[in-house]
C-alpha atoms as a PDB file:
ATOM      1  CA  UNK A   1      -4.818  -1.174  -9.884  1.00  0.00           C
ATOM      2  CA  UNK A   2      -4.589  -3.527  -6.811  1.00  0.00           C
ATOM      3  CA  UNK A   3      -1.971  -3.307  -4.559  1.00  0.00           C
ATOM      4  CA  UNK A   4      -0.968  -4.049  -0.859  1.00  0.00           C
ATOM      5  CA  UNK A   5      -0.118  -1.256   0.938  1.00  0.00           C
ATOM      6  CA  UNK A   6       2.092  -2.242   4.561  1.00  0.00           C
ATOM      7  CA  UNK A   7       1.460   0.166   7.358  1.00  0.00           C
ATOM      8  CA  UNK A   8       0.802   0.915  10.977  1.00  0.00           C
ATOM      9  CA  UNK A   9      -2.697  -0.656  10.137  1.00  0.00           C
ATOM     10  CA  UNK A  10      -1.118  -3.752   9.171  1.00  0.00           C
ATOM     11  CA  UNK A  11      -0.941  -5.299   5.306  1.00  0.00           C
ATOM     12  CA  UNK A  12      -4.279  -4.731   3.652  1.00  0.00           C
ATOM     13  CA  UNK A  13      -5.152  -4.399  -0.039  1.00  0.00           C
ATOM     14  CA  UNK A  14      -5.873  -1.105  -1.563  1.00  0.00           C
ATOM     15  CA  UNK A  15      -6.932   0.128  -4.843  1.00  0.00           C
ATOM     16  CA  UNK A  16      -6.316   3.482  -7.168  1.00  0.00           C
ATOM     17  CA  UNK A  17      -6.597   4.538 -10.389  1.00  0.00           C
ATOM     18  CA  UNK A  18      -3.968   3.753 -13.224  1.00  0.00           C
ATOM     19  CA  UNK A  19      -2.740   7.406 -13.489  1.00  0.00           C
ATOM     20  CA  UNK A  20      -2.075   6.855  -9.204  1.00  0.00           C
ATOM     21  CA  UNK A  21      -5.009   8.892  -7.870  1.00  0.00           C
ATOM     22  CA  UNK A  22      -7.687   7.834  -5.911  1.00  0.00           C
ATOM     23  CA  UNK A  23      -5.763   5.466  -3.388  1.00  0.00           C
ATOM     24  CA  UNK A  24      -8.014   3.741  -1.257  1.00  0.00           C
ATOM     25  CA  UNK A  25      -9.203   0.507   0.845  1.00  0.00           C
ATOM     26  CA  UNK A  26     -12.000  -0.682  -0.576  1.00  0.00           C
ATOM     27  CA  UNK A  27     -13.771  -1.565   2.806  1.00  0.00           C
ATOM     28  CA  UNK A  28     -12.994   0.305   5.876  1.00  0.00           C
ATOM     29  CA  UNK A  29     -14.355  -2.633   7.679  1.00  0.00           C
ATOM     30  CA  UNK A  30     -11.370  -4.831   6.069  1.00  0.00           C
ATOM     31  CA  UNK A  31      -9.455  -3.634   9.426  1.00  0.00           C
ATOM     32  CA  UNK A  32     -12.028  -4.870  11.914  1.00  0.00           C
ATOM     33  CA  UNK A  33     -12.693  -7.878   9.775  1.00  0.00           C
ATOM     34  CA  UNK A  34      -9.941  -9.438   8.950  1.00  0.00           C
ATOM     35  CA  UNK A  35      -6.099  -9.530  10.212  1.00  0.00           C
ATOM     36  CA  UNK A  36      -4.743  -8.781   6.881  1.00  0.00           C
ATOM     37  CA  UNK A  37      -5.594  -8.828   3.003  1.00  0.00           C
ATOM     38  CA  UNK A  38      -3.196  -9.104   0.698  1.00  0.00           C
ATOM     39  CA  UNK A  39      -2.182 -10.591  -3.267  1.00  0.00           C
ATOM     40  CA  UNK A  40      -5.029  -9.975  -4.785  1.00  0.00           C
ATOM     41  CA  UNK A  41      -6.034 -10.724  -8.382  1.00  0.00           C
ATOM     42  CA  UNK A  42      -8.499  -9.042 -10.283  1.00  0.00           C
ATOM     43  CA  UNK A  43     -10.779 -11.171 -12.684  1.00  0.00           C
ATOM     44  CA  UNK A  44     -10.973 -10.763 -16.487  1.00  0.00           C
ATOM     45  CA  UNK A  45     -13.741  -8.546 -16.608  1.00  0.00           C
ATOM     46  CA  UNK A  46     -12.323  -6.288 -13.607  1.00  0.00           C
ATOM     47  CA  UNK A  47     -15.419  -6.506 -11.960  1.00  0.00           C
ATOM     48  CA  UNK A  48     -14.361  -9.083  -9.054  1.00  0.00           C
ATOM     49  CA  UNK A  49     -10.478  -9.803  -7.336  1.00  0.00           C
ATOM     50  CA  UNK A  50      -9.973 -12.907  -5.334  1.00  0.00           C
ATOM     51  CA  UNK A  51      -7.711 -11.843  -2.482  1.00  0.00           C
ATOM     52  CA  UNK A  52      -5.701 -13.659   0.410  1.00  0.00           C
ATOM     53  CA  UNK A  53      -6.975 -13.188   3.706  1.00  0.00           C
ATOM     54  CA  UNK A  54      -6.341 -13.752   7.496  1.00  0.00           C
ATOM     55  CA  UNK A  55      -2.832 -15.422   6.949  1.00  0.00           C
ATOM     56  CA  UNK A  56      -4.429 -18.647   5.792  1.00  0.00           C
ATOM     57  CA  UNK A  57      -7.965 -18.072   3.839  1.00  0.00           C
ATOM     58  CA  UNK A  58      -9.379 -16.703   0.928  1.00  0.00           C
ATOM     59  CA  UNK A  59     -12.004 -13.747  -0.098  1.00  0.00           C
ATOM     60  CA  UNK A  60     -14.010 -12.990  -3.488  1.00  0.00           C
ATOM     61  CA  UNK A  61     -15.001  -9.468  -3.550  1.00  0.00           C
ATOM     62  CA  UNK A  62     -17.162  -7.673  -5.891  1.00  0.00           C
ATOM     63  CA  UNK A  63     -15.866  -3.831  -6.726  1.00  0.00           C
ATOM     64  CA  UNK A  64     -17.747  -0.752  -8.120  1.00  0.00           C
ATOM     65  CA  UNK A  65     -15.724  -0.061 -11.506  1.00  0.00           C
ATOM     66  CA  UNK A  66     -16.525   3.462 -10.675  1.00  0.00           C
ATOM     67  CA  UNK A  67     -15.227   4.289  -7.287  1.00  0.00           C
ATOM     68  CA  UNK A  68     -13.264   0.992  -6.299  1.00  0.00           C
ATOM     69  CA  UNK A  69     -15.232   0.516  -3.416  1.00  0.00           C
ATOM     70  CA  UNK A  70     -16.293  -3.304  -2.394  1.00  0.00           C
ATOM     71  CA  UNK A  71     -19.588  -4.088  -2.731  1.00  0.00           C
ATOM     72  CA  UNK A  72     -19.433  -7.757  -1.398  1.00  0.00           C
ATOM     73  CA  UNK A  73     -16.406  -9.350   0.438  1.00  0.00           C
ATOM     74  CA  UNK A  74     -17.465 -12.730   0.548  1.00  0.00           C
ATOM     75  CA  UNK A  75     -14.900 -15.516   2.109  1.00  0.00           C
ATOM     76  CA  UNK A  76     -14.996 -18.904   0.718  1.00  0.00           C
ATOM     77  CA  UNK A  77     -13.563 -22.307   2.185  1.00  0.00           C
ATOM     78  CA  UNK A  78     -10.961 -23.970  -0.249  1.00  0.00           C
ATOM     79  CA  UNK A  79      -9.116 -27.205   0.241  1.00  0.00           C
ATOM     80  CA  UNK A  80      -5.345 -27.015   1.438  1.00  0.00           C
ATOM     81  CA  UNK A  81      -4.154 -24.787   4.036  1.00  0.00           C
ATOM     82  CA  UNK A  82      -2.495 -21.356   3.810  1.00  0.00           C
ATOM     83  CA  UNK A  83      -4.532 -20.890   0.040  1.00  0.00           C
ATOM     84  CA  UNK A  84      -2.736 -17.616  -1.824  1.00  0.00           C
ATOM     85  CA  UNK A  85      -1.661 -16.541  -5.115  1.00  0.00           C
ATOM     86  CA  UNK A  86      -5.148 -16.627  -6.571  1.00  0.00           C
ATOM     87  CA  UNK A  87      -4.989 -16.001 -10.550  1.00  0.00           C
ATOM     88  CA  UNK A  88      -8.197 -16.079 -12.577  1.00  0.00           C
ATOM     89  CA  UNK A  89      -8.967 -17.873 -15.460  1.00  0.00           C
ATOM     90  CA  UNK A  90      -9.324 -16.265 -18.427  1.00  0.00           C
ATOM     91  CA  UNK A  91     -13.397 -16.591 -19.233  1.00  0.00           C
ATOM     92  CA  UNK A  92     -13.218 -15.731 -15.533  1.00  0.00           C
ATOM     93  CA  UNK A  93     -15.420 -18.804 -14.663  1.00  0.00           C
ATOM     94  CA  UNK A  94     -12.514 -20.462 -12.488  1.00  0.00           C
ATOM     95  CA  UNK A  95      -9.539 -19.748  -9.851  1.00  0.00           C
ATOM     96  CA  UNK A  96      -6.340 -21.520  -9.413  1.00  0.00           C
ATOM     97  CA  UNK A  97      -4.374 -20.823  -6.487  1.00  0.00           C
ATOM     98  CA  UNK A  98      -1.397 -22.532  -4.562  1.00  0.00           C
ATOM     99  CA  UNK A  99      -2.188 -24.187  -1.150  1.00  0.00           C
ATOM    100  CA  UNK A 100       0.118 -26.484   1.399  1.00  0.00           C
ATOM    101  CA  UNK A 101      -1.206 -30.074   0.879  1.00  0.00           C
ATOM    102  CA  UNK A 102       0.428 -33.062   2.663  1.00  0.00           C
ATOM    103  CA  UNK A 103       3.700 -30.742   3.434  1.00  0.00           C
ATOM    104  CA  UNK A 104       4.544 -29.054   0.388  1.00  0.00           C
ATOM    105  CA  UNK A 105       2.624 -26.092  -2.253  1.00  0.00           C
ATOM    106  CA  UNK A 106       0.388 -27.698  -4.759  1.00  0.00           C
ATOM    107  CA  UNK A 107      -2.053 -26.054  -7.189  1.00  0.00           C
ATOM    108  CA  UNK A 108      -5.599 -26.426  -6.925  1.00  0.00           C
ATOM    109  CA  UNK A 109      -8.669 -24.729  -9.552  1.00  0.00           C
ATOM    110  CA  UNK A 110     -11.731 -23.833  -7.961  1.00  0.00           C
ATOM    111  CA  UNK A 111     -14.995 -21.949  -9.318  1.00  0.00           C
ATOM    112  CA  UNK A 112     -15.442 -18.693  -7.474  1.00  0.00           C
ATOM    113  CA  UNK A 113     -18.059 -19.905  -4.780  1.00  0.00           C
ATOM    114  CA  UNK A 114     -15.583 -22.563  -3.738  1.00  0.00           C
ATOM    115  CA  UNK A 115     -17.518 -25.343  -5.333  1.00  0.00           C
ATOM    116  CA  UNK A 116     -16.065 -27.866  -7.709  1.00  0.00           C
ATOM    117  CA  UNK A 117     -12.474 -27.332  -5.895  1.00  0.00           C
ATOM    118  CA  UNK A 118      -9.622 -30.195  -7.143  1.00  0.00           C
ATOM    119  CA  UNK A 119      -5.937 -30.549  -6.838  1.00  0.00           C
ATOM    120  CA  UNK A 120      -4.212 -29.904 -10.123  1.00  0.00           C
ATOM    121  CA  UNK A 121      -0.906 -30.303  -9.340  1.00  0.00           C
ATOM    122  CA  UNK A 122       0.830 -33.025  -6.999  1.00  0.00           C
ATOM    123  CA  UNK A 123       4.839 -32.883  -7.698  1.00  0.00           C
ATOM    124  CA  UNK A 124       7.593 -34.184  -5.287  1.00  0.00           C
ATOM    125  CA  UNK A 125       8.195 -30.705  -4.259  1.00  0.00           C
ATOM    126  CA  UNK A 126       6.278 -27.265  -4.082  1.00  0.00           C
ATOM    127  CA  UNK A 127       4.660 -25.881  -7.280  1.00  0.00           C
ATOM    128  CA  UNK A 128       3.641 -22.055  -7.186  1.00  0.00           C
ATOM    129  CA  UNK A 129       3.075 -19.069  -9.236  1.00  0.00           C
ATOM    130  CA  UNK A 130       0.480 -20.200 -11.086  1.00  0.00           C
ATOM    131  CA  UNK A 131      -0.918 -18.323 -14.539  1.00  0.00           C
ATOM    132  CA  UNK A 132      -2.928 -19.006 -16.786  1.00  0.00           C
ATOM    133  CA  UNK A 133      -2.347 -18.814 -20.626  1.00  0.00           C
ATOM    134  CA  UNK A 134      -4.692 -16.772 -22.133  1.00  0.00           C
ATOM    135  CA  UNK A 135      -5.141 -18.739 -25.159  1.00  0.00           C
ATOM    136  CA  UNK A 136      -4.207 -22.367 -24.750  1.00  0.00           C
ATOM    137  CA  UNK A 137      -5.173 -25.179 -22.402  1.00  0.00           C
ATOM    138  CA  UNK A 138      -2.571 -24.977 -20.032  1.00  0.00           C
ATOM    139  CA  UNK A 139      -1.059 -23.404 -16.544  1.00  0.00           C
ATOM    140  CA  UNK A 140       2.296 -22.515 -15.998  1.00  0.00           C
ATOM    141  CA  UNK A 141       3.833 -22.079 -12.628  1.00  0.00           C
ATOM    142  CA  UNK A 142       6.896 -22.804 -11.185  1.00  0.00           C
ATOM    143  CA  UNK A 143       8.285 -25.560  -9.233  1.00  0.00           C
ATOM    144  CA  UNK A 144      11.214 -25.436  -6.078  1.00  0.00           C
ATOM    145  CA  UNK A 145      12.303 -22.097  -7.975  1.00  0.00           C
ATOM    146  CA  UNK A 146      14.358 -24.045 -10.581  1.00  0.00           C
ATOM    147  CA  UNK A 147      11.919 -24.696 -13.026  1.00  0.00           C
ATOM    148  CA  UNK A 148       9.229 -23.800 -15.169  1.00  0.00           C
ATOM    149  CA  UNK A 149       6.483 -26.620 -15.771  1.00  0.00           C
ATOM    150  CA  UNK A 150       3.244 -26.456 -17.756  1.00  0.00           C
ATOM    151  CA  UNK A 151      -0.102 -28.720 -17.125  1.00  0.00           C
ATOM    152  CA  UNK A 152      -2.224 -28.951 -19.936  1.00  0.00           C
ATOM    153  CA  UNK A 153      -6.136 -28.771 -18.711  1.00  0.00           C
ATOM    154  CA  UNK A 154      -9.460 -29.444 -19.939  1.00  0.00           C
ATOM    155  CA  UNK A 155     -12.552 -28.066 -20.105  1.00  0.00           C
ATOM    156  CA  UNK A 156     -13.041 -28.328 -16.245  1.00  0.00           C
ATOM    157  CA  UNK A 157     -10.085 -26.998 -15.723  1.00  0.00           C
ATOM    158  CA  UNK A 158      -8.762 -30.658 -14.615  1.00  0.00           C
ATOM    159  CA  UNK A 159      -5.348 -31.948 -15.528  1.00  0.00           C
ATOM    160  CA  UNK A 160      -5.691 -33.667 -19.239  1.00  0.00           C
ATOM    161  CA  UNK A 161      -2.286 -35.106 -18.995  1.00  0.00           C
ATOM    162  CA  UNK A 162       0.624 -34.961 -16.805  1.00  0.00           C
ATOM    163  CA  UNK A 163       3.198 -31.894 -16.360  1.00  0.00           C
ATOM    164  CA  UNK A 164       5.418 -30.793 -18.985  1.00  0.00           C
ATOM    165  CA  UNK A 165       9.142 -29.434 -17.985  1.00  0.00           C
ATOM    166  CA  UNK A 166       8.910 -26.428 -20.263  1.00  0.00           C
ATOM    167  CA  UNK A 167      12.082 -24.228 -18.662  1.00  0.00           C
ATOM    168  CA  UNK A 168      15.160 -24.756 -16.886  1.00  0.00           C
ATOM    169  CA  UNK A 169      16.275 -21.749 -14.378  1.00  0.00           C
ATOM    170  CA  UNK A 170      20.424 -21.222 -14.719  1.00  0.00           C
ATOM    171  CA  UNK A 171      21.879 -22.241 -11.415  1.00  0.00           C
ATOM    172  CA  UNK A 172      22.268 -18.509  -9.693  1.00  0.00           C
ATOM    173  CA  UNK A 173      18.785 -17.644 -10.556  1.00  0.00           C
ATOM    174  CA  UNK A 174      15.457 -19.176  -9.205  1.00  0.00           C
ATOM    175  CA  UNK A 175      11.811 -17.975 -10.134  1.00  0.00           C
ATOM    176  CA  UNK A 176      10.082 -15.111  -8.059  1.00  0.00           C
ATOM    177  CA  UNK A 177       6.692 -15.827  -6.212  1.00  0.00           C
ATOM    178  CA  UNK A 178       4.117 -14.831  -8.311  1.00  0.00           C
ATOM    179  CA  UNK A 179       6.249 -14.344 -10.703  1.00  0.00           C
ATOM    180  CA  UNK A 180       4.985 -15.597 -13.886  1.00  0.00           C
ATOM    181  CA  UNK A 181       2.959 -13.755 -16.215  1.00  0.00           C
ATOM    182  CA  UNK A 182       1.570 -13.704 -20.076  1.00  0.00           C
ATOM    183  CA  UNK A 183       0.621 -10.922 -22.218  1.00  0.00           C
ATOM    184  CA  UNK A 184      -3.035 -10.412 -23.367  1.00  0.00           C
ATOM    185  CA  UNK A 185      -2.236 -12.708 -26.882  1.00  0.00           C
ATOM    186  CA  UNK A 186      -0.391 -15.092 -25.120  1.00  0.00           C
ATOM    187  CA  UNK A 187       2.683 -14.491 -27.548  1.00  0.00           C
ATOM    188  CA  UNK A 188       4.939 -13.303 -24.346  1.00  0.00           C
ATOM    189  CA  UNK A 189       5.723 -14.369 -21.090  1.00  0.00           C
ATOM    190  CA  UNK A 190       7.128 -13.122 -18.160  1.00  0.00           C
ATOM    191  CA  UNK A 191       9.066 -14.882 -15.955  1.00  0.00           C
ATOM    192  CA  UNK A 192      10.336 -12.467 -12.499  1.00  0.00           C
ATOM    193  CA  UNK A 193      13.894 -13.792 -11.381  1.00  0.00           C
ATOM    194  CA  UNK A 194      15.895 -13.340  -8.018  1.00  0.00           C
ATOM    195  CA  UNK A 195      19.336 -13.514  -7.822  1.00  0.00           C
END
């Protein structure tokens, strides 16, 4: 499990085992590297998470299944500015994240190296929280809290038509950051709600 763990150190990314042993940073030189890591995403075959780094960039780091120590922590440049809430796809062959374009959040895909980066999303206001549906070609993510949309995508992960309204948020209630989620068939989703 990855987790960010807030401390005198600062706000860096940590990993243990499901049953809670085994806490640990995966780099020691995380500290000396980087101002802070944080909301990190592990890919499909748990084998790689994309992480948030530095306030405003983004890492790809390879783990050892067996001790959940980094091999690699490799930073890549993406396109928009303050680039967080990485979520995988699910062959693992792509990441979409949410970045500040032209004053507001918009979602952008990218391939793990960076390369083939696009803006998939490009809404009056901010769209976040992207995720991935396991099974069928779309993302979900939310948009100014209030509402739940849904793009469908291709095979390059690029927008095949524009974005569907698929849920409206009740008045008192408005969608959590990073707060949408799908179980592994796809049947269920989760949508975290603040008050």
């Amino acid at each position: 499990i990855a987790f960010d763990v807030i401390d005198g150190a600062g706000e860096y990314v940590h990993i243990m085992r499901r049953d809670g042993s085994g806490v640990r940073l995966p780099d020691d030189g995380w500290r000396q590297r980087f101002s802070m890591t944080c909301c990190a995403a592990w890919a499909p075959d748990g084998t790689r998470l994309a992480m948030h780094i530095n306030a405003s960039g983004t890492a790809i780091v390879r783990i050892n299944p067996t001790s959940g120590a980094a091999i690699e922590t490799t930073e890549i440049d993406l396109p928009g500015q303050a680039d967080e809430y990485h979520r995988w796809s699910p062959d693992g062959t792509r990441v979409v994240y949410e970045a500040l374009t032209d004053g507001t959040w918009d979602l952008w895909v990218a391939r793990p190296d960076g390369s083939d980066s696009h803006r998939l999303t490009n809404l009056p206001g901010s769209e976040r929280s992207a995720a991935w549906h396991p099974r069928l070609p779309f993302i979900y993510f939310e948009s100014d809290g209030q509402t739940i949309w849904r793009v469908p995508i291709d095979a390059s992960a690029r927008a095949s038509g524009p974005p569907e309204r698929w849920l409206t948020l009740p008045d008192r209630l408005e969608a959590a950051s990073d707060g949408i989620d799908f179980t592994p068939d796809g049947d269920r989703v989760l949508v975290t709600l603040m008050e």
